[in-house]
N, C-alpha and C. Protein backbone atom coordinates (compact mmCIF):
# COMPACT_ATOMS: atom_id res chain seq x y z
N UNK A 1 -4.09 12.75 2.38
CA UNK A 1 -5.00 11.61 2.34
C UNK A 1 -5.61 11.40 3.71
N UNK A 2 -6.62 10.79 3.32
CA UNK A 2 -7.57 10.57 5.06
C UNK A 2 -7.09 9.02 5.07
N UNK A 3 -7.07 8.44 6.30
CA UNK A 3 -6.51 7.02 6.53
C UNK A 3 -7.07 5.68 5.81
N UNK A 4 -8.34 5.57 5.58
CA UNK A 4 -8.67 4.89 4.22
C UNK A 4 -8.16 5.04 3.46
N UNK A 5 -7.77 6.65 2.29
CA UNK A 5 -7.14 6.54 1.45
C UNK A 5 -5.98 6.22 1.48
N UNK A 6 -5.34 6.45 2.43
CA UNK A 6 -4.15 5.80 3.10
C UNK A 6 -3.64 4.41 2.51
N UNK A 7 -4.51 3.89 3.33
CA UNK A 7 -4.56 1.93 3.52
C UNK A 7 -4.86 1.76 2.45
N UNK A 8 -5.80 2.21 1.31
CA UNK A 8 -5.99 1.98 -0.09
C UNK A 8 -5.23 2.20 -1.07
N UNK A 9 -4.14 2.72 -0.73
CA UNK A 9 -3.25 3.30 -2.15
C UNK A 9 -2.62 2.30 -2.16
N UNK A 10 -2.40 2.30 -3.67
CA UNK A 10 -0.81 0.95 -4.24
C UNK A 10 0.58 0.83 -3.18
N UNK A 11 1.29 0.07 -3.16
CA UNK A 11 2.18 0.19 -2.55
C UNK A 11 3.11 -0.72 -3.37
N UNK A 12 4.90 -0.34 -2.97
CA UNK A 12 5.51 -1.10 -3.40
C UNK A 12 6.22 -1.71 -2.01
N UNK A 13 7.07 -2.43 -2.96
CA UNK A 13 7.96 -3.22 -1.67
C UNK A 13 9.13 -3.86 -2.43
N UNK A 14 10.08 -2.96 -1.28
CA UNK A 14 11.90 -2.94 -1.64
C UNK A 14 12.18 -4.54 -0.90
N UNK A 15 12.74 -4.92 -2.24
CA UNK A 15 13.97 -6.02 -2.12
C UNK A 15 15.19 -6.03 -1.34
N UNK A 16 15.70 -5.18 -2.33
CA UNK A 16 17.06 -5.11 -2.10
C UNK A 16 17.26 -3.27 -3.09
N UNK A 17 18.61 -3.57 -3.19
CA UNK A 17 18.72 -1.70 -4.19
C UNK A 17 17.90 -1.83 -5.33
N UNK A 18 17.94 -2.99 -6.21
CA UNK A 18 17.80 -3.50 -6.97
C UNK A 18 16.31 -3.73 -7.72
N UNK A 19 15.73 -4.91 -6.87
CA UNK A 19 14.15 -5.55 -7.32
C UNK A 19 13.21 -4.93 -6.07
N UNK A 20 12.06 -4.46 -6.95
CA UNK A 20 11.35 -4.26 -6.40
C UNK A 20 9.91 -4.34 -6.77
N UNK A 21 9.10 -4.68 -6.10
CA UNK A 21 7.74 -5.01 -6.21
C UNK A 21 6.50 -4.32 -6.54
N UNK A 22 6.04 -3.57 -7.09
CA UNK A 22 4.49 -2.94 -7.34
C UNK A 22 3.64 -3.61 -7.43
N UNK A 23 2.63 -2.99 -6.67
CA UNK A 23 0.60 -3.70 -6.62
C UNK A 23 0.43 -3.30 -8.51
N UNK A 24 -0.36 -3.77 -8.99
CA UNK A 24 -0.85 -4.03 -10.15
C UNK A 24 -1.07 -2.63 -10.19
N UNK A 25 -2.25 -1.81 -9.69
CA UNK A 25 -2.76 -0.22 -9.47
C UNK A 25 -1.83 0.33 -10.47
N UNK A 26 -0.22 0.11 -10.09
CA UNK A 26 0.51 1.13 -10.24
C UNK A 26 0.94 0.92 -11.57
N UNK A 27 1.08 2.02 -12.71
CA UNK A 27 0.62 1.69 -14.07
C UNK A 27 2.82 2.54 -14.51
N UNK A 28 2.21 2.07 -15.91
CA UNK A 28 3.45 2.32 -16.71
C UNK A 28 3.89 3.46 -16.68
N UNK A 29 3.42 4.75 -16.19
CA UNK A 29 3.88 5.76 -15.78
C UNK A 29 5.14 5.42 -14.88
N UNK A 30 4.98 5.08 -13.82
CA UNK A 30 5.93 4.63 -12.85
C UNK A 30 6.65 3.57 -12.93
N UNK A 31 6.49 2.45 -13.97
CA UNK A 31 6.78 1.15 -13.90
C UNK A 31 8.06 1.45 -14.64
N UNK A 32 8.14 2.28 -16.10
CA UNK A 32 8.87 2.35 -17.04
C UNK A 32 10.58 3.35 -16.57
N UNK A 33 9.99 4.44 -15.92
CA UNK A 33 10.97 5.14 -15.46
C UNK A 33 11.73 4.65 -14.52
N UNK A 34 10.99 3.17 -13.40
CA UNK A 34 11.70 2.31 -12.54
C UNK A 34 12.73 1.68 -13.32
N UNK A 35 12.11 1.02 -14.47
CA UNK A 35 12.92 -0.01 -15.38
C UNK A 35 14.52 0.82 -15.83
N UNK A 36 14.14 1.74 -16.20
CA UNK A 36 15.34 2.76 -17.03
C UNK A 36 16.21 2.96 -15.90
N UNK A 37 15.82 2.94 -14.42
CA UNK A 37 16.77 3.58 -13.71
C UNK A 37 17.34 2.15 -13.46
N UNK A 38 17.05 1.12 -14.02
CA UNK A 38 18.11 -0.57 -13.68
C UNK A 38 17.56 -0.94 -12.53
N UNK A 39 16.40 -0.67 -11.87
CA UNK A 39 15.06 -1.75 -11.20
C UNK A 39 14.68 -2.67 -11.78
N UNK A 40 14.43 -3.78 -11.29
CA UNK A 40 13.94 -4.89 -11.45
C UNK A 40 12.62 -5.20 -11.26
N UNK A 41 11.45 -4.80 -11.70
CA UNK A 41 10.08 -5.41 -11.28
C UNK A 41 9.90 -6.78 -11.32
N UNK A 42 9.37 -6.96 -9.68
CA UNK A 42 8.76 -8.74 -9.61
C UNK A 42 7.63 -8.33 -9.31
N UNK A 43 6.91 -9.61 -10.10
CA UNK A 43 5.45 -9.62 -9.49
C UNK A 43 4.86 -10.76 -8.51
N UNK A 44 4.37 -10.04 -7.87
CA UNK A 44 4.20 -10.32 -5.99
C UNK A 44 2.02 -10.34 -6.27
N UNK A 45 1.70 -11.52 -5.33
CA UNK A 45 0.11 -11.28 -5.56
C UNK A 45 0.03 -10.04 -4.56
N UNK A 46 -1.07 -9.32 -4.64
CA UNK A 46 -1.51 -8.26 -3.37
C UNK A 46 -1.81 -8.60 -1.95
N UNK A 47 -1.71 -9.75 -1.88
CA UNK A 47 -1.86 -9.82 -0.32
C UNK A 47 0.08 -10.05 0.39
N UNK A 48 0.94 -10.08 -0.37
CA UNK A 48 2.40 -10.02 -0.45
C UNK A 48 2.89 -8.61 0.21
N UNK A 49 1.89 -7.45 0.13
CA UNK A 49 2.28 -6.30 0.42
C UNK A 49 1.93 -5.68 2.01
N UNK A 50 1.18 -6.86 2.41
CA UNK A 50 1.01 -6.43 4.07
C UNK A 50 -0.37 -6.38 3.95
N UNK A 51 -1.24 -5.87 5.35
CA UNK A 51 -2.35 -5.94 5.62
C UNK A 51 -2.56 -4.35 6.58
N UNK A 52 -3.48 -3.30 6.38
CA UNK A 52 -3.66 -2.59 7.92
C UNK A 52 -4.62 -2.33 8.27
N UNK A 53 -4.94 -1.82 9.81
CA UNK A 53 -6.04 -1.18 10.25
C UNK A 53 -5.67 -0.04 10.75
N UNK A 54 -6.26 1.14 10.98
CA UNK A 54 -5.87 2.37 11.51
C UNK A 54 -6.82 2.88 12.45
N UNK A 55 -6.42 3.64 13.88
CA UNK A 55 -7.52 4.57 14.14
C UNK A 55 -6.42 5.85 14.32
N UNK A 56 -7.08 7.10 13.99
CA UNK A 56 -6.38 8.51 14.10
C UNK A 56 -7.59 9.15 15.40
N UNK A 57 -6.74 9.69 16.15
CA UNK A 57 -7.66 10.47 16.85
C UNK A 57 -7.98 12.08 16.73
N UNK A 58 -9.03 12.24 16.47
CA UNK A 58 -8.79 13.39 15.60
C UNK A 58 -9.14 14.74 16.85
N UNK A 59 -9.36 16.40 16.41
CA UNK A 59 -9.72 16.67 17.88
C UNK A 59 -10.65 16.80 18.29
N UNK A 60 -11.83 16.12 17.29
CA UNK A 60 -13.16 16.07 18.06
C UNK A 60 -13.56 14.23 17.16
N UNK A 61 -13.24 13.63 18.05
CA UNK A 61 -13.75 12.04 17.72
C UNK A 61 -12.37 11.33 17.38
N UNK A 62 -12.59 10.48 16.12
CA UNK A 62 -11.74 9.45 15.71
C UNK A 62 -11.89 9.05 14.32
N UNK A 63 -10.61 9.05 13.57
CA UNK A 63 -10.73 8.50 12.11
C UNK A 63 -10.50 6.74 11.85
N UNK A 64 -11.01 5.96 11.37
CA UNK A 64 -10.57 4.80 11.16
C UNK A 64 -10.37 4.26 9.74
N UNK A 65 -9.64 3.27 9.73
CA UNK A 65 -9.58 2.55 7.88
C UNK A 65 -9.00 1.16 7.84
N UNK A 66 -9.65 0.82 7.49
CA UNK A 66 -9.02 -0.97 7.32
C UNK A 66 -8.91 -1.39 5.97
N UNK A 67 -8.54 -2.35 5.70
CA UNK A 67 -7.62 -3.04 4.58
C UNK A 67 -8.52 -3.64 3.55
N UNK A 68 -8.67 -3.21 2.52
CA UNK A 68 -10.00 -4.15 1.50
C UNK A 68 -8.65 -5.52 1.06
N UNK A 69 -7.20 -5.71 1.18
CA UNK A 69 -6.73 -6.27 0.73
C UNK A 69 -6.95 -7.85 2.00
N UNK A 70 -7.19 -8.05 2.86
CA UNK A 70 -7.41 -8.67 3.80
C UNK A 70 -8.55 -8.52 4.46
N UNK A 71 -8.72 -9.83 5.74
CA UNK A 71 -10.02 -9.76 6.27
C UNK A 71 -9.45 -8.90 7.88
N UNK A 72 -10.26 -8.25 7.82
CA UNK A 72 -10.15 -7.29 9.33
C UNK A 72 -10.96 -6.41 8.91
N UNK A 73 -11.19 -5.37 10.50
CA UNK A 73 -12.18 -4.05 10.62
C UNK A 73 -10.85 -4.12 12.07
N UNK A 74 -11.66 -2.41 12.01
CA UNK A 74 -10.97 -1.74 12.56
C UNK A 74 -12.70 -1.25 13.98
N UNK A 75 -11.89 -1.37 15.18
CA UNK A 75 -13.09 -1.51 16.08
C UNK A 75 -12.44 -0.51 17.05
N UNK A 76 -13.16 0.12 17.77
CA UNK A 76 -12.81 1.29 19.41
C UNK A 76 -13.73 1.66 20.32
N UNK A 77 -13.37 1.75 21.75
CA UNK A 77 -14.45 1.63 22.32
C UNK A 77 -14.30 2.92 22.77
């Protein structure tokens, strides 16, 4: 993935062993096989999962990506 796609993908977020959280994105493929293994899905709004900005330096320039889930940009001088 390039760092936008990065910052754009679903994410979850661990509780404990137990409960854990998925962005909406992430569909019954993954949701169901969580359930069977005795996970707990809570539902969390999307801004619950963090916020980022990125710069990568690449070897000729710089990659950047910021967060459509929050307000920020990603800036370099």
């Amino acid at each position: 993935m390039d760092v936008q796609a990065a910052i754009d993908a679903s994410r979850l977020r661990p509780y404990d062993r137990q409960r854990v959280a998925l962005e909406p994105p992430i569909g019954d493929g993954v949701r169901h096989p969580l359930v069977a293994m005795g996970h707990v899905l809570i539902e969390q709004p999307t801004v619950a999962f963090g916020g980022a900005q990125a710069i990568v330096r690449l070897p000729k320039g710089f990659a950047a990506g910021s967060d459509p889930r929050k307000d920020g940009m990603v800036v370099g001088c």
